[in-house]
Protein backbone atom coordinates (compact mmCIF):
# COMPACT_ATOMS: atom_id res chain seq x y z
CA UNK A 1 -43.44 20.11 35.74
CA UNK A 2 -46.58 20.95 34.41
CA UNK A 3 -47.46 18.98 31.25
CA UNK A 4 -47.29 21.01 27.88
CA UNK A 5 -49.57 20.19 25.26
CA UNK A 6 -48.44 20.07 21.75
CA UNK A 7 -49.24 19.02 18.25
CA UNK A 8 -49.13 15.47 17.94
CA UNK A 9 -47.92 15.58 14.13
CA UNK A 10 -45.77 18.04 12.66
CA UNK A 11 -45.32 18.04 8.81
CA UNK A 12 -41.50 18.35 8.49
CA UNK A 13 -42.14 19.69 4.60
CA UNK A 14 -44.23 22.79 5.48
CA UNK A 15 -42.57 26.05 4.81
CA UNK A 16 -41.93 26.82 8.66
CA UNK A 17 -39.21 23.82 9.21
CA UNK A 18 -37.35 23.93 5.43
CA UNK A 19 -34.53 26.20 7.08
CA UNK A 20 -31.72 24.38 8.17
CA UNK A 21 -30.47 25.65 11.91
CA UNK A 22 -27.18 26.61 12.83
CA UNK A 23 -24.93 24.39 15.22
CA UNK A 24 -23.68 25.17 18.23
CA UNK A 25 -20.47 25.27 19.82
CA UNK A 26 -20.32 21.83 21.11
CA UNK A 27 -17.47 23.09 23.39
CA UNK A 28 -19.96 25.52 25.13
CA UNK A 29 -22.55 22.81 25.57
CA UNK A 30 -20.63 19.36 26.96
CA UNK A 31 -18.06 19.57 29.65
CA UNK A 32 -16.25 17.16 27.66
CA UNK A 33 -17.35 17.44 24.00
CA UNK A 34 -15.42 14.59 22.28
CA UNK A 35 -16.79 12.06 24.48
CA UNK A 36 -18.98 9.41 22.43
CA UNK A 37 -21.78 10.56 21.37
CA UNK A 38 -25.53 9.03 21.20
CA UNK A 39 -27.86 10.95 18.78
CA UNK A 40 -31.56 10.41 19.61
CA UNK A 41 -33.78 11.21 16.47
CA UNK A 42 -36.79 11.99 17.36
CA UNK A 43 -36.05 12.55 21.04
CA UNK A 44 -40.07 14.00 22.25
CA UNK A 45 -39.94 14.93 25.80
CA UNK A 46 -36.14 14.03 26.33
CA UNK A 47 -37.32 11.07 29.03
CA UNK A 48 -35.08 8.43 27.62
CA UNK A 49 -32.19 10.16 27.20
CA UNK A 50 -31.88 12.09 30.67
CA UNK A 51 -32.06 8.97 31.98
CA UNK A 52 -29.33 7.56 29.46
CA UNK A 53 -26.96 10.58 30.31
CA UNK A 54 -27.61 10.27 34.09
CA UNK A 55 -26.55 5.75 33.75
CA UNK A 56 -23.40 6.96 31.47
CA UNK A 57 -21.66 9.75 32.11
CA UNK A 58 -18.72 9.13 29.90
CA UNK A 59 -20.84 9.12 27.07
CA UNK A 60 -22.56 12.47 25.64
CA UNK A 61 -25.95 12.67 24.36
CA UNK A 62 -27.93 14.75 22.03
CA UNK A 63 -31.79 14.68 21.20
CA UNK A 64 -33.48 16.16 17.88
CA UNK A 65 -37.04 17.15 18.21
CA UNK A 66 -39.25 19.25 15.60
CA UNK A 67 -41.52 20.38 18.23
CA UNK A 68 -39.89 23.29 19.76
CA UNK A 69 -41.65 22.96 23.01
CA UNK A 70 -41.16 19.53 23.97
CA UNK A 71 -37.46 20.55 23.21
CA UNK A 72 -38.02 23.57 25.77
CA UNK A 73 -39.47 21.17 28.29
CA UNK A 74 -36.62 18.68 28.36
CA UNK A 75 -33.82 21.87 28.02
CA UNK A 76 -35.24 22.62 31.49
CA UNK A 77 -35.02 19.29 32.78
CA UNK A 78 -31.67 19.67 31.69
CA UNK A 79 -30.96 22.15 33.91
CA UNK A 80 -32.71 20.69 36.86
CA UNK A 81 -31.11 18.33 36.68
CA UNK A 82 -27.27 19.69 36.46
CA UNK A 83 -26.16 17.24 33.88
CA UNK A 84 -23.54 18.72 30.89
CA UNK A 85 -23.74 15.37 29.47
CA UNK A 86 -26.68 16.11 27.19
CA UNK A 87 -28.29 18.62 25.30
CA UNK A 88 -31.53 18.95 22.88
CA UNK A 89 -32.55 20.87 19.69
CA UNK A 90 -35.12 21.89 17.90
CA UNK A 91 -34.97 20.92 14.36
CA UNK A 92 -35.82 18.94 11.27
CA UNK A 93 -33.46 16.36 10.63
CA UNK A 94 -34.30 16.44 6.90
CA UNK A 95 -32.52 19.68 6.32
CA UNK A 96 -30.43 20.19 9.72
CA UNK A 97 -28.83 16.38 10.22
CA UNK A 98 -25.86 17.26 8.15
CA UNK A 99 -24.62 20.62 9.56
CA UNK A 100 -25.01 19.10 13.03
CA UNK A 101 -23.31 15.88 12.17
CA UNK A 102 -20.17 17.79 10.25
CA UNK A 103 -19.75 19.94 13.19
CA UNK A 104 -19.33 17.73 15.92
CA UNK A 105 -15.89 16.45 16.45
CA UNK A 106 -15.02 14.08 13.97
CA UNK A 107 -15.63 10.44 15.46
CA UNK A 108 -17.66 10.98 18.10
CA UNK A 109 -21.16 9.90 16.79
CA UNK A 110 -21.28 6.34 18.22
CA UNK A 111 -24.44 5.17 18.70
CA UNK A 112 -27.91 6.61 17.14
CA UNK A 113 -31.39 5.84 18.23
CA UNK A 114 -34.73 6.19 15.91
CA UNK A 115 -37.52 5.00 18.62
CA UNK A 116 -41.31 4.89 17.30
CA UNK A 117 -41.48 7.95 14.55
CA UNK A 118 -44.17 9.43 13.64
CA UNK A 119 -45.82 6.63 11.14
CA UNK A 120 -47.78 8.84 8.63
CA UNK A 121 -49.93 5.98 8.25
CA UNK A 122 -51.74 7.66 4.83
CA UNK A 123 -50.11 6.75 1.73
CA UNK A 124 -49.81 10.58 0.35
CA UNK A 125 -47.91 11.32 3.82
CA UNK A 126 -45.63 8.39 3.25
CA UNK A 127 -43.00 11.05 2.36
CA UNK A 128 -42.82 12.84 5.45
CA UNK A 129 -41.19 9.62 7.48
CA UNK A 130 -37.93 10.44 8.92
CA UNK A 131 -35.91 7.07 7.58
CA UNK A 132 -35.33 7.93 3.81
CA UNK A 133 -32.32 6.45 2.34
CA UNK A 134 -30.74 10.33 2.42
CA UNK A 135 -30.83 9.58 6.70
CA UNK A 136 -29.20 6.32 6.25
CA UNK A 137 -26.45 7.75 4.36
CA UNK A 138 -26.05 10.52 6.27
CA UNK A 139 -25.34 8.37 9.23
CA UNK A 140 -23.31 5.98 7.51
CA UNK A 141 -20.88 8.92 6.28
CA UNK A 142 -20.57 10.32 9.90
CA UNK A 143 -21.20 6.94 12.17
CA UNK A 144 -17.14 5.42 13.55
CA UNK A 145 -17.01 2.29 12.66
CA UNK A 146 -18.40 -0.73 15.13
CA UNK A 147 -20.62 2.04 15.91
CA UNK A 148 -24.56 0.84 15.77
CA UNK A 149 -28.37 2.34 15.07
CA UNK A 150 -31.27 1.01 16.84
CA UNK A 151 -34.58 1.35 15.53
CA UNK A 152 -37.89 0.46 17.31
CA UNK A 153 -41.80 0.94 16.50
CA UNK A 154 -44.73 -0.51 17.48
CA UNK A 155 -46.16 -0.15 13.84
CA UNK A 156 -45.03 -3.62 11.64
CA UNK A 157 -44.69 -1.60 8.83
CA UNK A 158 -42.91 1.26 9.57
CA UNK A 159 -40.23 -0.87 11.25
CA UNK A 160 -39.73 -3.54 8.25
CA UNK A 161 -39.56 0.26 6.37
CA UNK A 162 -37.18 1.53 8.53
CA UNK A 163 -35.03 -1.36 8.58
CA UNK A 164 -35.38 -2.33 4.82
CA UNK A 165 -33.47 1.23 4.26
CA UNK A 166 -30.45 0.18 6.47
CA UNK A 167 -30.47 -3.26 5.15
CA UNK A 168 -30.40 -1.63 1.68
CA UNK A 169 -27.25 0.26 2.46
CA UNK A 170 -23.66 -1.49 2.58
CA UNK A 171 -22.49 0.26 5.13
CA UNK A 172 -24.34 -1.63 7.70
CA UNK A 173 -24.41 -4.77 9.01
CA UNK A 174 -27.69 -6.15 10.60
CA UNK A 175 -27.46 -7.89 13.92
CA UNK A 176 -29.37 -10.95 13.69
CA UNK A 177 -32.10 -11.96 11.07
CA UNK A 178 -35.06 -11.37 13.06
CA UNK A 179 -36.64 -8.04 15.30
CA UNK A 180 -34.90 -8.33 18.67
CA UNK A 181 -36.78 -9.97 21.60
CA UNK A 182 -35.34 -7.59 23.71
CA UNK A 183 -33.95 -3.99 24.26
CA UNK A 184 -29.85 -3.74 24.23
CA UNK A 185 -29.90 -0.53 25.98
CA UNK A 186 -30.55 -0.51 29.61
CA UNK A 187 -33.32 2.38 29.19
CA UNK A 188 -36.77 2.15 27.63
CA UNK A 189 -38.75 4.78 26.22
CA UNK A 190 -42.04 6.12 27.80
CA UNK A 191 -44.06 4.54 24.52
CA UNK A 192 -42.11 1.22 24.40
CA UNK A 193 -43.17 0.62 28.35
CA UNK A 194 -47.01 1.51 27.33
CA UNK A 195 -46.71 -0.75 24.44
CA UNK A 196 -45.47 -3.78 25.89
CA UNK A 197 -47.43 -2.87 29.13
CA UNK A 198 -50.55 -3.39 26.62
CA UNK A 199 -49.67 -6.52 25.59
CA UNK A 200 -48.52 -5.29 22.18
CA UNK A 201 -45.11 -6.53 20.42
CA UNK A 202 -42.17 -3.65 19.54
CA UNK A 203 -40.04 -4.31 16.39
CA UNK A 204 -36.83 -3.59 16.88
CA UNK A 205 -33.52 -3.73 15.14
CA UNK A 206 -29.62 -3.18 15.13
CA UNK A 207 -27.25 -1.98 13.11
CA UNK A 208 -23.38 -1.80 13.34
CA UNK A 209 -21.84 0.50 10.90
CA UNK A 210 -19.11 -1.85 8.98
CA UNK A 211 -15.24 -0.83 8.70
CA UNK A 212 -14.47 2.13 6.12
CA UNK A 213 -14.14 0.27 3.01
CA UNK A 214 -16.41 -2.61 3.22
CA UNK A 215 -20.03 -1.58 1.54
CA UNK A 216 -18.46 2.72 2.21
């Protein structure tokens, strides 16, 4: 497949991504739509999780991705490929998590992934992250219980952000005290193999969503 080129940062607040998108059918789109479900956030070229879907069929998969054409480009792969295990959309999660989340099947979501976001390394662009505490909450209101959030970047700071704002919230539980040596899923993403190819350390974390009733 040829290689696309695209905008390397895309500022969820500007006026073009404020509109929330409309779900679809979920029926329409999995073979079997109340399988469990892994949401990627922040899914890029879809690499990680057509190779996710293609290891666990008995699990369903869905990436978000505000650049529409790297959401394009893995739709096709999709299709190449033959899988109804997974599906992609374009969106921004600040406005369009919710809908999505409250029309899925309720207690599906099991399992969430938020690999190396954008960091918005200048203070006045701080806001534009992805992990506010209005994410966290979002997922604890729709994650089952027992289910869990990873959370990787290669950027100290974003991940000791990212994981101070699940830490903050009693709904989940933190697996461990320190970032996790290693990956628990048995796929890596395309920027955690050039990271630790480079010599360079990933900070990673879990998160199990506690029983209804203990922190929410």
């Amino acid at each position: 497949m040829p290689r696309i080129r695209v905008r390397q940062h895309v500022n969820p607040l500007s006026k073009k991504y404020l509109t929330p998108i409309t779900p679809p059918h979920w029926e329409k789109v999995y073979n079997q739509h109340k399988q469990p479900l892994h949401l990627d956030i922040g899914s890029a070229k879809g690499e990680f999780l057509l190779e996710m879907a293609t290891l666990q069929p008995d699990w369903n998969f869905l990436g978000l991705e505000i650049r529409e054409p790297l959401v394009e480009q893995a739709q096709e792969s999709v299709a190449e490929l033959g899988l109804s295990n997974v599906h992609f959309i374009f969106c921004n999660v600040d406005n369009s998590l919710v809908p999505i989340l409250d029309s899925l099947p309720q207690g599906v979501l099991k399992r969430v992934t938020i690999q190396f976001p954008d960091p918005w390394f200048k203070k006045r662009h701080e806001k534009r992250r992805v992990v506010k505490p209005e994410l966290v909450n979002t997922l604890a209101k729709y994650l089952k219980e027992g289910g869990e959030t990873l959370i990787q970047s290669d950027v100290e700071t974003v991940a000791k952000e990212m994981r101070d704002r699940f830490t903050e919230n009693p709904a989940f539980q933190p697996q461990g005290k320190d970032w996790l040596v290693t990956n628990p899923l048995p796929v890596p993403t395309e920027r955690e193999t050039y990271t630790i190819s480079c010599g360079q350390p990933v900070y990673r974390a879990l998160f199990s969503r506690k029983c209804r009733g203990v922190g929410a």
